[in-house]
C-alpha atoms as a PDB file:
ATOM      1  CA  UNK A   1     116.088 161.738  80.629  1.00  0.00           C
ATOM      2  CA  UNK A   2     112.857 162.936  80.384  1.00  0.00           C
ATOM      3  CA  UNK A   3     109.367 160.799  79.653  1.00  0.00           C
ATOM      4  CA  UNK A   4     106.996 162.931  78.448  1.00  0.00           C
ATOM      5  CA  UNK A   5     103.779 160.751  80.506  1.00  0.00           C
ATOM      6  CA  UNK A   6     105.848 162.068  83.540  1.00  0.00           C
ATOM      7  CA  UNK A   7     105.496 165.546  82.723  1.00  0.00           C
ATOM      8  CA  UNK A   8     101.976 165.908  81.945  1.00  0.00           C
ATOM      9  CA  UNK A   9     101.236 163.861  85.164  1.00  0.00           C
ATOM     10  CA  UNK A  10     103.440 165.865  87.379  1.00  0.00           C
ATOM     11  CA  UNK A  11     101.869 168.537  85.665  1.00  0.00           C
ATOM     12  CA  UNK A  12      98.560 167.273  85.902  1.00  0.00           C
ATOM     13  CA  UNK A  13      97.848 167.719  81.662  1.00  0.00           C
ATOM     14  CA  UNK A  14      95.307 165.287  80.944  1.00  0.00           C
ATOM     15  CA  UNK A  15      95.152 166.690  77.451  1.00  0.00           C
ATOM     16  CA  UNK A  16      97.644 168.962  75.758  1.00  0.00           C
ATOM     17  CA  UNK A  17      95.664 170.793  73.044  1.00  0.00           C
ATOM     18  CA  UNK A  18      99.222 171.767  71.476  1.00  0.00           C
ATOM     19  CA  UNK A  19     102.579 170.147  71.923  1.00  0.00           C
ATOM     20  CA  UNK A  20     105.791 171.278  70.346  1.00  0.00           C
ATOM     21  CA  UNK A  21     108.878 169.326  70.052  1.00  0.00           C
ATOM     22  CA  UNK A  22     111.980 170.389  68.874  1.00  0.00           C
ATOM     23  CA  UNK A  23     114.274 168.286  70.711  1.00  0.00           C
ATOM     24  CA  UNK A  24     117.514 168.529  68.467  1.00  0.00           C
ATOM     25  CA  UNK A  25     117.331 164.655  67.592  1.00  0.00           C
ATOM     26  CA  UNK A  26     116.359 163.859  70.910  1.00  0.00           C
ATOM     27  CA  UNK A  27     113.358 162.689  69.880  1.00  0.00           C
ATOM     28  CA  UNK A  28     114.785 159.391  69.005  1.00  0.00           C
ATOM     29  CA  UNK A  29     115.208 158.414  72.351  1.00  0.00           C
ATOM     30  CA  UNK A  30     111.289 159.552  72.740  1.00  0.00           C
ATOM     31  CA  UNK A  31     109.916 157.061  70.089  1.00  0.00           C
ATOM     32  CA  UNK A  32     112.601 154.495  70.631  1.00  0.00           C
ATOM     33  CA  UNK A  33     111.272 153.607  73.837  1.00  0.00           C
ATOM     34  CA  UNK A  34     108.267 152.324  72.656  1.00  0.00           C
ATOM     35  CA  UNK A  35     106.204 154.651  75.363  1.00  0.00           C
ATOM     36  CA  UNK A  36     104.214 156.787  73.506  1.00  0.00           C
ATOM     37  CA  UNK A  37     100.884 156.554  75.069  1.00  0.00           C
ATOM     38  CA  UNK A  38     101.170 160.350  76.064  1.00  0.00           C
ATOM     39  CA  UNK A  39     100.108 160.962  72.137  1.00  0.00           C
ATOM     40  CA  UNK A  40      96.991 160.055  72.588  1.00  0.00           C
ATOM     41  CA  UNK A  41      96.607 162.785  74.890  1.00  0.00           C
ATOM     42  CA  UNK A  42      97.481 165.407  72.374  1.00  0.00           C
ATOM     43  CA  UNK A  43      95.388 167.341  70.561  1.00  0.00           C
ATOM     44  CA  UNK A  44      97.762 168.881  68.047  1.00  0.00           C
ATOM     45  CA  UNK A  45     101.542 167.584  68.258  1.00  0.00           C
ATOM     46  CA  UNK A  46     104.071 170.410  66.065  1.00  0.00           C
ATOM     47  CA  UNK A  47     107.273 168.282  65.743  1.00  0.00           C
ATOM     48  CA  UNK A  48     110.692 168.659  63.684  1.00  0.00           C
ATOM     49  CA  UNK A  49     112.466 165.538  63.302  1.00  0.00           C
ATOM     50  CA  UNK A  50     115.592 165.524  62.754  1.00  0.00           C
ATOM     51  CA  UNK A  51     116.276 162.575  60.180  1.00  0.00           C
ATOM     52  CA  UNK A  52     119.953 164.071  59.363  1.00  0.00           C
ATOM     53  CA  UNK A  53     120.730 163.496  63.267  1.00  0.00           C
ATOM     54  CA  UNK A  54     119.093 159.797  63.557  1.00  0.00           C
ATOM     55  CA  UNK A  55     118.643 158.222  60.885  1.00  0.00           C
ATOM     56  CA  UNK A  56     114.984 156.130  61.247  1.00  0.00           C
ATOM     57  CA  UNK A  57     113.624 158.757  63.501  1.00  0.00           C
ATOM     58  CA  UNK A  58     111.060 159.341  60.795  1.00  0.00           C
ATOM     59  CA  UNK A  59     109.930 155.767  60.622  1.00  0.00           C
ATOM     60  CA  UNK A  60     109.932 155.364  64.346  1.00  0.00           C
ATOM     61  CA  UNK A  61     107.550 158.426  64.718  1.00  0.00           C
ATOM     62  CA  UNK A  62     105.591 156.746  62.069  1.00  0.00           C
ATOM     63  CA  UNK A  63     105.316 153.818  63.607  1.00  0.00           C
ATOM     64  CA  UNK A  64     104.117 155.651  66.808  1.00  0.00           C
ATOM     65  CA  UNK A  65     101.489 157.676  65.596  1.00  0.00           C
ATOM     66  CA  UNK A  66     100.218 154.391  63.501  1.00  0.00           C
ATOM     67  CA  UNK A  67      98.403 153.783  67.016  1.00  0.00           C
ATOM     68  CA  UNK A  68      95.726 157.434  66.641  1.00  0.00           C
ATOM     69  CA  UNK A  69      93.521 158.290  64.459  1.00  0.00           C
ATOM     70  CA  UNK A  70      95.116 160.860  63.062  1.00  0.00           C
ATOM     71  CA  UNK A  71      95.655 163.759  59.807  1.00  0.00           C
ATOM     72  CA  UNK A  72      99.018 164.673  58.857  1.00  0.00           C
ATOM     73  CA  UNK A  73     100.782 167.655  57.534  1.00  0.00           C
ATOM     74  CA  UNK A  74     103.610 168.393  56.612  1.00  0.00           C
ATOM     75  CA  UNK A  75     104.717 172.426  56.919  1.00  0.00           C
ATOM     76  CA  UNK A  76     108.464 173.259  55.982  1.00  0.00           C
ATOM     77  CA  UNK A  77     110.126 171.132  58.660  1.00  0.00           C
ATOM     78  CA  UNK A  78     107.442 170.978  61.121  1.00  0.00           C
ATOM     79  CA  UNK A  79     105.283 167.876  61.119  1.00  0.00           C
ATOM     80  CA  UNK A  80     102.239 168.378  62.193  1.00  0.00           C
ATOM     81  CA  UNK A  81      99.455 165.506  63.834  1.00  0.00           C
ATOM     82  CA  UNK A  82      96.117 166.268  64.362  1.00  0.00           C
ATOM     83  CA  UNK A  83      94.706 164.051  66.397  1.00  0.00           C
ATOM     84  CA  UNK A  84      91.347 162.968  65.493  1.00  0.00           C
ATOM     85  CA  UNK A  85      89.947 161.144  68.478  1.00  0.00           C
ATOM     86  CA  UNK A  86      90.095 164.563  70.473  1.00  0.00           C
ATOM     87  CA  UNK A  87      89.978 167.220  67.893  1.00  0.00           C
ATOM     88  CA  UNK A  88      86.697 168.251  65.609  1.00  0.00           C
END
């Protein structure tokens, strides 16, 4: 699999300004892991989780973003953080 701290090193992304994830439940595995210090290098994160797939994949991204500053909205089934500490 994939960690997303990987990519944006080997990518050299200090900060995303927009991240979109629509990882076909996939995301599970993402928050499951407990390594979601990448999101605090995101400006804007554009996610669809996929609830029907994984069940708890809502309360696990909840969970993560508990850790940023952050505004929430909610736009058909996108989910959309703005993250406060790096956005005005």
């Amino acid at each position: 699999g994939f960690c997303i701290d990987t990519i944006m090193s080997d990518m050299e992304i200090e900060i995303a300004d927009l991240l979109k994830l629509d990882i076909e439940g996939g995301e599970y595995s993402v928050f499951n892991e407990g390594n979601a210090g990448w999101l605090k290098r995101v400006r804007v994160l554009i996610i669809e989780l996929h609830e029907f797939i994984n069940p708890g994949v809502t309360e696990l991204f909840q969970k993560a973003i508990g850790s940023i500053r952050h505004r929430q909205v909610i736009m058909g089934e996108n989910v959309i953080i703005y993250n406060l500490e790096l956005t005005r």
